[in-house]
C-alpha atoms as a PDB file:
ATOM      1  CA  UNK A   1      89.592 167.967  51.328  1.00  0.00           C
ATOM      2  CA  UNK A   2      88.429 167.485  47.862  1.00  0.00           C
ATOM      3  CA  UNK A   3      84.491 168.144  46.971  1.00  0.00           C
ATOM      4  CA  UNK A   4      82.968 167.866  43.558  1.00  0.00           C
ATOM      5  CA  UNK A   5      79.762 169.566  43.155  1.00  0.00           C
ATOM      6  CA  UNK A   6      77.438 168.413  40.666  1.00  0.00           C
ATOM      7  CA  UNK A   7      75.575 171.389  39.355  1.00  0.00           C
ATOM      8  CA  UNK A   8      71.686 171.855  37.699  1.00  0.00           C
ATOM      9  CA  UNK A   9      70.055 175.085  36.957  1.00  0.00           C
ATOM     10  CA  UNK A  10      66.231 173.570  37.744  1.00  0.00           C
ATOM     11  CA  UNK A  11      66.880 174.197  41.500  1.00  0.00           C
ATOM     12  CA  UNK A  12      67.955 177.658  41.772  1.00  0.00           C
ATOM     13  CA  UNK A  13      65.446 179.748  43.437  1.00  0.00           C
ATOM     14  CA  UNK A  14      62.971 182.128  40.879  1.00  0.00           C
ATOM     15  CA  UNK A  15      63.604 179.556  38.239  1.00  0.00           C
ATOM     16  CA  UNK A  16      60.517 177.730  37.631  1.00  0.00           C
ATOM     17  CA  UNK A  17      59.629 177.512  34.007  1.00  0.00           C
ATOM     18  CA  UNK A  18      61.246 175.597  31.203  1.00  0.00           C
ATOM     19  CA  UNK A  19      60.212 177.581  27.947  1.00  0.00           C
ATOM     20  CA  UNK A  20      60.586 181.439  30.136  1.00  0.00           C
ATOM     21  CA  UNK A  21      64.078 180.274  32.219  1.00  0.00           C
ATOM     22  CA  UNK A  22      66.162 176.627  31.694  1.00  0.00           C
ATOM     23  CA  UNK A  23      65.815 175.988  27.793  1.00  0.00           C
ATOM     24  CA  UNK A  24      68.422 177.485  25.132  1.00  0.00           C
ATOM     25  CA  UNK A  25      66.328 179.383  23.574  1.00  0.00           C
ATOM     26  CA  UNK A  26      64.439 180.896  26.652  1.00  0.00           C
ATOM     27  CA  UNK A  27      63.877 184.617  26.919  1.00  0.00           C
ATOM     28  CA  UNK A  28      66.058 184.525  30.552  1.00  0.00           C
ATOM     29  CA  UNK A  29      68.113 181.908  30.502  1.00  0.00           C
ATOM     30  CA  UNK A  30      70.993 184.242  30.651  1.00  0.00           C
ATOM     31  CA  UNK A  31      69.412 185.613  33.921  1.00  0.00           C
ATOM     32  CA  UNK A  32      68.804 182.319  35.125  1.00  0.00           C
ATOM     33  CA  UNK A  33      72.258 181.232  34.625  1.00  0.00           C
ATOM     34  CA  UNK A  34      73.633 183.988  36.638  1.00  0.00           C
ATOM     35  CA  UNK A  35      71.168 183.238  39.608  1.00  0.00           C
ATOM     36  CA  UNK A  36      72.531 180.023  39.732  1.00  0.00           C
ATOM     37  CA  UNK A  37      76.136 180.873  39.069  1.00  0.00           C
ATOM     38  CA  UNK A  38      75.752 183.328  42.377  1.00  0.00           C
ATOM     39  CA  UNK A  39      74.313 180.291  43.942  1.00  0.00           C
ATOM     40  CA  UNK A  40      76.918 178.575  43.310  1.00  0.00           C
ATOM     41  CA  UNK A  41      79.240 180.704  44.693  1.00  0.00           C
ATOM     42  CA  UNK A  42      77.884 181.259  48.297  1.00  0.00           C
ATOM     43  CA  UNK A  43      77.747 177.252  48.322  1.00  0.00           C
ATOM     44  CA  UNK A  44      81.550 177.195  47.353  1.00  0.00           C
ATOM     45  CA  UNK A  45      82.692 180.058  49.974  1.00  0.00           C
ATOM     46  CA  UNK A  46      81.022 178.284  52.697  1.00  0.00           C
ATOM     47  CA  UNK A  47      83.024 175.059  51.606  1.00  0.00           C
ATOM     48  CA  UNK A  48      85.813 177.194  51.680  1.00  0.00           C
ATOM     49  CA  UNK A  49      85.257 178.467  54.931  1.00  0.00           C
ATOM     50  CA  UNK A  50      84.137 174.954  56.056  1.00  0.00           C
ATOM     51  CA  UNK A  51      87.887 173.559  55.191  1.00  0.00           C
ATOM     52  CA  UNK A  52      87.669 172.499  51.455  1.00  0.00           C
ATOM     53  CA  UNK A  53      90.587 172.693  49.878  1.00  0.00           C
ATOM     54  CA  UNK A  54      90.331 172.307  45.981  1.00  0.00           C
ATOM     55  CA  UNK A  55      86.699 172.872  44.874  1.00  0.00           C
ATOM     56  CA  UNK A  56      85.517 170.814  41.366  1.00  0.00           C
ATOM     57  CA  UNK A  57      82.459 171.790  39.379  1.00  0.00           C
ATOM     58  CA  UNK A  58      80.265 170.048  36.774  1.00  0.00           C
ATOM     59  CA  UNK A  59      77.490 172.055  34.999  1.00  0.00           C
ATOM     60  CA  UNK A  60      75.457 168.939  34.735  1.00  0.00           C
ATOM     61  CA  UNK A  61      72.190 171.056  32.855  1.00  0.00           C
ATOM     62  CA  UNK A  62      72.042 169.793  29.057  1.00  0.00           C
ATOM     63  CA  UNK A  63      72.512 173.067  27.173  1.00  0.00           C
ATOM     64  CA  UNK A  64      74.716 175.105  30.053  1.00  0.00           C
ATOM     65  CA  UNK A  65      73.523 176.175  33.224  1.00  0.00           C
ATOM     66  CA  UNK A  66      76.355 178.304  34.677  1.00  0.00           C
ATOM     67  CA  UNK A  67      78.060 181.984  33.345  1.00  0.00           C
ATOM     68  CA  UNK A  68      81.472 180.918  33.540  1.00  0.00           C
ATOM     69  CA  UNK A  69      82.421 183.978  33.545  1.00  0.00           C
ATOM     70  CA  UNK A  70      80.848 185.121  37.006  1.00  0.00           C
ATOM     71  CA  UNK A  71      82.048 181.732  38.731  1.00  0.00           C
ATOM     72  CA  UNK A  72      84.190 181.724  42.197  1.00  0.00           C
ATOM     73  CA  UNK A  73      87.766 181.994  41.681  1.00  0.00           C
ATOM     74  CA  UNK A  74      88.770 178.848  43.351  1.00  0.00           C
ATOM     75  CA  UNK A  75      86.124 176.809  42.090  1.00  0.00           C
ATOM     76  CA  UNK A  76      87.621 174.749  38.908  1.00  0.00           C
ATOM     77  CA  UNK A  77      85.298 173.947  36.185  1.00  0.00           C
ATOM     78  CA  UNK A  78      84.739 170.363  34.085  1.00  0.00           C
ATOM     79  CA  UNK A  79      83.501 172.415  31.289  1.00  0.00           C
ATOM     80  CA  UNK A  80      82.300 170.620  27.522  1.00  0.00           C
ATOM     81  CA  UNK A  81      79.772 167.929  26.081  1.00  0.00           C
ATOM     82  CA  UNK A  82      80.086 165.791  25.797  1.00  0.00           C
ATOM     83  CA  UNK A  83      81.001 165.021  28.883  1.00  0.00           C
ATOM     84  CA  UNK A  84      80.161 161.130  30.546  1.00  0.00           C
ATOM     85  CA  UNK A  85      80.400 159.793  33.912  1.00  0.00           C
ATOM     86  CA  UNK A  86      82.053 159.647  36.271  1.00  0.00           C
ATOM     87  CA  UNK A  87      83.319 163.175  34.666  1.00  0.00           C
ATOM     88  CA  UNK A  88      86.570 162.810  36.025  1.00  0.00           C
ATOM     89  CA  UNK A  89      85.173 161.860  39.915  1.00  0.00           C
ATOM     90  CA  UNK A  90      87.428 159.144  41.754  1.00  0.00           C
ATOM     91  CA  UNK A  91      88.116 158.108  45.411  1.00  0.00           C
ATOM     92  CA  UNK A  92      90.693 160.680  46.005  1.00  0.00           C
ATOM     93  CA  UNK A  93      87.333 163.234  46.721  1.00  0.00           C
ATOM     94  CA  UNK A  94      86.425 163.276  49.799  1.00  0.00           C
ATOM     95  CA  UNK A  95      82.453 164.332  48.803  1.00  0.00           C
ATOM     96  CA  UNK A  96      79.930 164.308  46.249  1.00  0.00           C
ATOM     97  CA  UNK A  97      77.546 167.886  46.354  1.00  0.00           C
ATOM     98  CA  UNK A  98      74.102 167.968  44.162  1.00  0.00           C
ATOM     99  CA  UNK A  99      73.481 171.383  43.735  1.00  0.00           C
ATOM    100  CA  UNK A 100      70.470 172.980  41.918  1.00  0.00           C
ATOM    101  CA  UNK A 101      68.411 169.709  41.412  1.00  0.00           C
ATOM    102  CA  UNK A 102      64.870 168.459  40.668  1.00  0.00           C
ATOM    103  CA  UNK A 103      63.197 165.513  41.469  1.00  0.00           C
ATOM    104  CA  UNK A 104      62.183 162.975  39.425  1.00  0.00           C
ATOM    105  CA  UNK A 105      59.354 163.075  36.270  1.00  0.00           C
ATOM    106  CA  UNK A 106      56.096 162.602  37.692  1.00  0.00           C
ATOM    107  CA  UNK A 107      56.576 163.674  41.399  1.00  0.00           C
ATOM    108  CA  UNK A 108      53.628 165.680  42.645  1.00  0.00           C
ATOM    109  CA  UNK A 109      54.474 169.455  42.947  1.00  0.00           C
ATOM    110  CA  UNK A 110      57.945 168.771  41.477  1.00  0.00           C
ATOM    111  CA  UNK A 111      58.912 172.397  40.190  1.00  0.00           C
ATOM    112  CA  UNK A 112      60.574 171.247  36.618  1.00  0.00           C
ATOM    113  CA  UNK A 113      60.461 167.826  37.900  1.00  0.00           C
ATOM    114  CA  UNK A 114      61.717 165.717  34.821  1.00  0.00           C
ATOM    115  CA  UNK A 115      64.235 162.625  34.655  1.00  0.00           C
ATOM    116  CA  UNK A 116      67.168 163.164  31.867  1.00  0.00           C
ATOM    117  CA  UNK A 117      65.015 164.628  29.436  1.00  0.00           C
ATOM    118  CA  UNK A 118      61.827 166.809  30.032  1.00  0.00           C
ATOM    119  CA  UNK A 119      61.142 166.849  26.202  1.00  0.00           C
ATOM    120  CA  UNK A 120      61.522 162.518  25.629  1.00  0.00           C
ATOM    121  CA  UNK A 121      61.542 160.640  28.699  1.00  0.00           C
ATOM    122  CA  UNK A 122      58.613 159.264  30.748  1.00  0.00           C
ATOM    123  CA  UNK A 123      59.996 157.550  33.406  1.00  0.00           C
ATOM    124  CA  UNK A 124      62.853 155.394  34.519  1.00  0.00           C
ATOM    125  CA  UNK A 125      63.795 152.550  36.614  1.00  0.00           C
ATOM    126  CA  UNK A 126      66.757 151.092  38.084  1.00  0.00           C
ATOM    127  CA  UNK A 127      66.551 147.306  39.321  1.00  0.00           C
ATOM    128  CA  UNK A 128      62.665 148.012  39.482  1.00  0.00           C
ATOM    129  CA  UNK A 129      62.881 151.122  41.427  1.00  0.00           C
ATOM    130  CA  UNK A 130      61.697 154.301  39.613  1.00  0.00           C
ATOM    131  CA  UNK A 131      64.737 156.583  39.949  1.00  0.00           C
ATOM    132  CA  UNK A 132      65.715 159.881  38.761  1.00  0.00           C
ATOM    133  CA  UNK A 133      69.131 161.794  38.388  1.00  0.00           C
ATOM    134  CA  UNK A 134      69.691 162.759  41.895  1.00  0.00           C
ATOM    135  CA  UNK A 135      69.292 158.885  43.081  1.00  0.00           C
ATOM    136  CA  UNK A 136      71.501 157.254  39.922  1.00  0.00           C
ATOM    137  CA  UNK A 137      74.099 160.112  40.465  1.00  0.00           C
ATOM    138  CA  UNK A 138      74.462 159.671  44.181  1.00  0.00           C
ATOM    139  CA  UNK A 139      75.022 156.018  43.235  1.00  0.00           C
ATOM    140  CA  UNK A 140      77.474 156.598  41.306  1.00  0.00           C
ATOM    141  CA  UNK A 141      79.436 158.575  43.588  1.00  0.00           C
ATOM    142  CA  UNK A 142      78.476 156.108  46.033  1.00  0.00           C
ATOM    143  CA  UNK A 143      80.372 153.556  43.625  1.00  0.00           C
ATOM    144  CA  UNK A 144      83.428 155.129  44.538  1.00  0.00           C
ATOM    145  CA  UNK A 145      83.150 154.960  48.226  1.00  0.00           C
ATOM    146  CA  UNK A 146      82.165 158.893  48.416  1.00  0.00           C
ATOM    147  CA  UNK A 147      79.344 160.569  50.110  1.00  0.00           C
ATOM    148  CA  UNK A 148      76.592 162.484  48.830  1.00  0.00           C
ATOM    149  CA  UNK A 149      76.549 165.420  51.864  1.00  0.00           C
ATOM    150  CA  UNK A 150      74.237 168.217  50.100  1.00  0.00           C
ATOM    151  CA  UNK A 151      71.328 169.118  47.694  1.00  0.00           C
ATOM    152  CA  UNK A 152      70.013 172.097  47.282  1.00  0.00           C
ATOM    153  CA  UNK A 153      66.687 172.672  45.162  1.00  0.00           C
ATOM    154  CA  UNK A 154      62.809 173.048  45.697  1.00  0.00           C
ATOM    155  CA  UNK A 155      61.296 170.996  48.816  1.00  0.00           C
ATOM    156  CA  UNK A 156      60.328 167.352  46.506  1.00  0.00           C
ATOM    157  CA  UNK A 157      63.859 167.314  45.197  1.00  0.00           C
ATOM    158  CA  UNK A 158      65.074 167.428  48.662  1.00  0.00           C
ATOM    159  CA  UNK A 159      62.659 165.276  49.548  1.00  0.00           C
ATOM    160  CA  UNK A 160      63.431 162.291  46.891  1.00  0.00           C
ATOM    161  CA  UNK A 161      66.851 162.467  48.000  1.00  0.00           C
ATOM    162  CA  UNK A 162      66.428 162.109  52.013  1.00  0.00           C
ATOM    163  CA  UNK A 163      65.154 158.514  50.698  1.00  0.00           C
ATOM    164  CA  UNK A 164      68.232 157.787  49.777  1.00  0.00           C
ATOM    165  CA  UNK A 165      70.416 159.840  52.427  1.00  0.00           C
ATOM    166  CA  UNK A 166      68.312 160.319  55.395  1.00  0.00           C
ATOM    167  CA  UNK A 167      70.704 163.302  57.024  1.00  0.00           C
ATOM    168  CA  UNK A 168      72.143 164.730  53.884  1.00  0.00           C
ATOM    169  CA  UNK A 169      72.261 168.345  54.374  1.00  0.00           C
ATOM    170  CA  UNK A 170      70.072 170.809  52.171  1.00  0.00           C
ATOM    171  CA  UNK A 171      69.138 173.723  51.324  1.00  0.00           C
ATOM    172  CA  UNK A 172      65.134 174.543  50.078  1.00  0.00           C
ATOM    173  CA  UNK A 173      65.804 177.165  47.538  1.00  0.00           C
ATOM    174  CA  UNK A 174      61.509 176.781  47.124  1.00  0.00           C
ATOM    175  CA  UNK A 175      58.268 175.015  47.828  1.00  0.00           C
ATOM    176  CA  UNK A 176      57.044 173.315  44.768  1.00  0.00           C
ATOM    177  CA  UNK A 177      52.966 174.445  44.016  1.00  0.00           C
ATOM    178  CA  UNK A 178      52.947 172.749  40.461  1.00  0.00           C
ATOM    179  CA  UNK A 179      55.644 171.732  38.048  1.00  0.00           C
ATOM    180  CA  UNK A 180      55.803 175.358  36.455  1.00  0.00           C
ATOM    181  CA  UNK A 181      54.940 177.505  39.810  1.00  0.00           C
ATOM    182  CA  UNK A 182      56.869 177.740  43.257  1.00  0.00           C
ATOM    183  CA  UNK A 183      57.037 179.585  46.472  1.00  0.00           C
ATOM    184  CA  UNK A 184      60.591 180.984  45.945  1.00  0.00           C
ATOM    185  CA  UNK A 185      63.205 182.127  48.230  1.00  0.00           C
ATOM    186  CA  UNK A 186      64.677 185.732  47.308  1.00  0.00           C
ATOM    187  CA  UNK A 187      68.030 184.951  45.608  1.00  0.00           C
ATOM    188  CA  UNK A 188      70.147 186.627  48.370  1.00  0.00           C
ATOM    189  CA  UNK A 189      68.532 184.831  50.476  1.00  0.00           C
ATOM    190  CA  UNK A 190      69.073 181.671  49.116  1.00  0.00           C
ATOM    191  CA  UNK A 191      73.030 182.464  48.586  1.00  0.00           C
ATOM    192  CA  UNK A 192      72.940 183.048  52.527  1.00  0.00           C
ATOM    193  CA  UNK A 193      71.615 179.765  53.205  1.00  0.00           C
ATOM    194  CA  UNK A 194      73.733 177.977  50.967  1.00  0.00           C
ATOM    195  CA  UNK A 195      77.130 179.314  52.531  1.00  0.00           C
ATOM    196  CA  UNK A 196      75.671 178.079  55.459  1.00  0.00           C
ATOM    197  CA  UNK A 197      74.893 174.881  53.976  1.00  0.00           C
ATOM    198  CA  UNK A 198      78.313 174.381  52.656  1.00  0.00           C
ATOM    199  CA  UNK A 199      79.989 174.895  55.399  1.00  0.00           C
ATOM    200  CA  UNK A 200      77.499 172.738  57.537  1.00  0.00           C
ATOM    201  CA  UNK A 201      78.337 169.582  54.523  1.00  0.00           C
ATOM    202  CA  UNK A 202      81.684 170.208  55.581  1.00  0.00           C
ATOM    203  CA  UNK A 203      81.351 169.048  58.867  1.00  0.00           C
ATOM    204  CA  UNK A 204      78.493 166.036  57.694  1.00  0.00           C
ATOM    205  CA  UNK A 205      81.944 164.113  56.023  1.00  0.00           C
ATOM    206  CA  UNK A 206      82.869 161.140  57.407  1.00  0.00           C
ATOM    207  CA  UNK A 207      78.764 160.994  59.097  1.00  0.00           C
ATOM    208  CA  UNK A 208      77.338 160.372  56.215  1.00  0.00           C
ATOM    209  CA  UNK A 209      77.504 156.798  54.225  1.00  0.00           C
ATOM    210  CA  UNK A 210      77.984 156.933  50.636  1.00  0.00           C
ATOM    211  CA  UNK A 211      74.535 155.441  48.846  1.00  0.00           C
ATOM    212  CA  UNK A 212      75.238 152.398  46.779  1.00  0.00           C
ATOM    213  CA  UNK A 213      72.823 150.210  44.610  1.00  0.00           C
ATOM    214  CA  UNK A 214      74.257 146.719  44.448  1.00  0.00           C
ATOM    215  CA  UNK A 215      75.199 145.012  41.121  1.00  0.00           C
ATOM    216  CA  UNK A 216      74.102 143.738  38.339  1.00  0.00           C
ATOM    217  CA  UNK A 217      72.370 146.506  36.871  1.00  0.00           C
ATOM    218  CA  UNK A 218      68.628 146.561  34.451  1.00  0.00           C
ATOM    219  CA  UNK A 219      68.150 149.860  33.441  1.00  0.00           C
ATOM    220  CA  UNK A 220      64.506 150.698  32.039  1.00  0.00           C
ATOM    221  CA  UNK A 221      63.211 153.791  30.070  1.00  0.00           C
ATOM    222  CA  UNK A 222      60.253 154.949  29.200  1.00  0.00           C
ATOM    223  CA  UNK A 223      60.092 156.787  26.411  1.00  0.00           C
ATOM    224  CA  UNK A 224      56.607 159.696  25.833  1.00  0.00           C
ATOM    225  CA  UNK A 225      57.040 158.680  21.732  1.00  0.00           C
ATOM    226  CA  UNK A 226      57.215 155.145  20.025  1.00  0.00           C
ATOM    227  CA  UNK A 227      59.358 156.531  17.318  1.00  0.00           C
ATOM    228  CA  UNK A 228      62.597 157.130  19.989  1.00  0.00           C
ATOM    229  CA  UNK A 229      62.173 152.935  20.739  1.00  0.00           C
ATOM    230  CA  UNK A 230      62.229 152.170  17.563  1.00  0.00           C
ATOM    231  CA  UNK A 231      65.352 153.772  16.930  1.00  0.00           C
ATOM    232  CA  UNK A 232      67.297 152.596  20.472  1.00  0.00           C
ATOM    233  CA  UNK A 233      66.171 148.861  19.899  1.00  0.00           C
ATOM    234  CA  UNK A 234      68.333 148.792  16.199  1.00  0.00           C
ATOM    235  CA  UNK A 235      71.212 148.765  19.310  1.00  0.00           C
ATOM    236  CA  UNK A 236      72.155 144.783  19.696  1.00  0.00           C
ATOM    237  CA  UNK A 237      72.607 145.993  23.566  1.00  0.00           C
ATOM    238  CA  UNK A 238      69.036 147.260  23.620  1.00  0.00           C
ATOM    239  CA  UNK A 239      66.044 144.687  24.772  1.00  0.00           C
ATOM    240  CA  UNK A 240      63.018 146.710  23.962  1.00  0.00           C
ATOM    241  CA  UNK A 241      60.401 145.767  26.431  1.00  0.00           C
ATOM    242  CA  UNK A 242      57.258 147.016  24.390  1.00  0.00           C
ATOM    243  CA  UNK A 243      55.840 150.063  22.340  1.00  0.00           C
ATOM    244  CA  UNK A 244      57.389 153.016  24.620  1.00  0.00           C
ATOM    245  CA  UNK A 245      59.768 151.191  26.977  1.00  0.00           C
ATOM    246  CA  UNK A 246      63.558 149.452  26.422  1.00  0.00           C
ATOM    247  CA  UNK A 247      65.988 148.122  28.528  1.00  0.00           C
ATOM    248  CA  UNK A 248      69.480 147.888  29.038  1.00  0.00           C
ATOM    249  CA  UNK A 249      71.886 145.684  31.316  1.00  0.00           C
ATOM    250  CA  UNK A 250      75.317 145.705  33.330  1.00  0.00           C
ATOM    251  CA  UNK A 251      77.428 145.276  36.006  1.00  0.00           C
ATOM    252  CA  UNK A 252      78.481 149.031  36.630  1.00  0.00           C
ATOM    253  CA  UNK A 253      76.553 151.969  36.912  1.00  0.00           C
ATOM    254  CA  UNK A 254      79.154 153.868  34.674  1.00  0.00           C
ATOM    255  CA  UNK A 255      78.296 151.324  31.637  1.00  0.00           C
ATOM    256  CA  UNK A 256      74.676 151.942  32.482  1.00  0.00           C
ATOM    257  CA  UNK A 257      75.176 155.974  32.492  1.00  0.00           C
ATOM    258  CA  UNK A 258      77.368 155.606  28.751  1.00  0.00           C
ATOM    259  CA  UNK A 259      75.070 153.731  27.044  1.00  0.00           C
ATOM    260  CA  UNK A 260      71.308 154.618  28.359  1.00  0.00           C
END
């Protein structure tokens, strides 16, 4: 069995703050790194133990999300930027794993809820559904015939995703009170539920449909400042739409991920 786990650093439990924990320049993001890095690492042992067999991992958090260094020693890492989809996914895996997500920008309670970009982006829709990462990246999987099986991360990132995988299997690593502000797990006892989890996902293959979003493709952003429009629509593949919001079209979600 091949898996290919799809990594953020948002989810982890006792990270809830972008300027304190997830941004480059925070004063722990080196702690918050290794939280999820352990995280990590219960979810791959209990894929392990559930009957994986070669183990991929993509730190999909913009500046680095993982300590490298502290990762399981079977996992093997997609490591650089930059790095576009699919990131080296194909049909010969057997599942798709989000861990550590968030749910989309504007979702009520959403502990660092924020879609691409919590410093630019405003929203974003897909075929006039708002959508965030965990939807367009279990579509892309989906794309590929594979299953999205697991998501760990606070309760409205979990939630967002049951829409589009009713009985994927998570893990609530925290209960969302505001954007900044959570109920949190401990973190061993979030590692304990996620070997759990990962062996559970194990099982959930060949249960669980992969989620697909039939072609063509319209791709919308919103953007929070007029001046990032104004430089997308010089693109000749950019229809800008009106002061804050462009659009962009085609026929496979991997276009749509390279040039959005």
């Amino acid at each position: 069995m091949r898996i290919f786990i799809l990594g953020d650093l948002e989810g982890a439990a006792g990270v809830v703050d972008f300027h304190q924990q997830t941004y480059s320049d925070a004063k722990y993001y080196e702690q918050a790194k290794r939280l999820a890095t352990l995280e990590v690492n219960a979810l791959v042992e209990g894929l392990l133990e559930g009957g994986a067999q070669e183990v991929w991992f993509l730190d999909g958090h913009g500046p680095g999300g993982i300590d490298y260094e502290l990762i399981h020693a079977e996992v093997q890492m997609i490591i650089g930027r930059p790095i576009l989809a699919p990131w080296g996914l194909d049909e010969s895996f057997d599942a798709f794993l989000l861990y550590g997500h968030h749910a989309m920008e504007n979702t009520e309670r959403g502990v660092l809820c924020h879609s691409w970009s919590s410093r630019t982006i405003a929203n974003c829709w897909l075929n006039g559904e708002v959508i965030g990462e965990i939807g367009f990246n279990a579509a892309i999987a989906g794309s590929f015939g594979i299953p999205t099986v697991f998501i760990s991360g606070d309760d409205t990132a979990i939630a967002e995703t049951q829409r589009y995988v009713p009985n994927i299997v998570s893990v609530m690593t925290k209960k969302g009170i505001s954007q900044t502000s959570a109920l949190s797990l401990a973190p061993v006892k979030a590692r304990e539920l996620l070997q759990v989890g990962g062996k559970i996902a194990m099982k959930k293959i060949g249960e669980i449909e992969p989620f697909t979003i039939d072609p063509p493709y319209e791709f919308i952003t919103e953007m929070r400042e007029e001046k990032a429009v104004d430089t997308k629509a010089k693109r000749a593949d950019v229809e800008r739409l009106d002061s804050h919001r462009y659009k962009i079209a085609g026929d496979t979600l991997i276009e749509i991920a390279h040039r959005r």
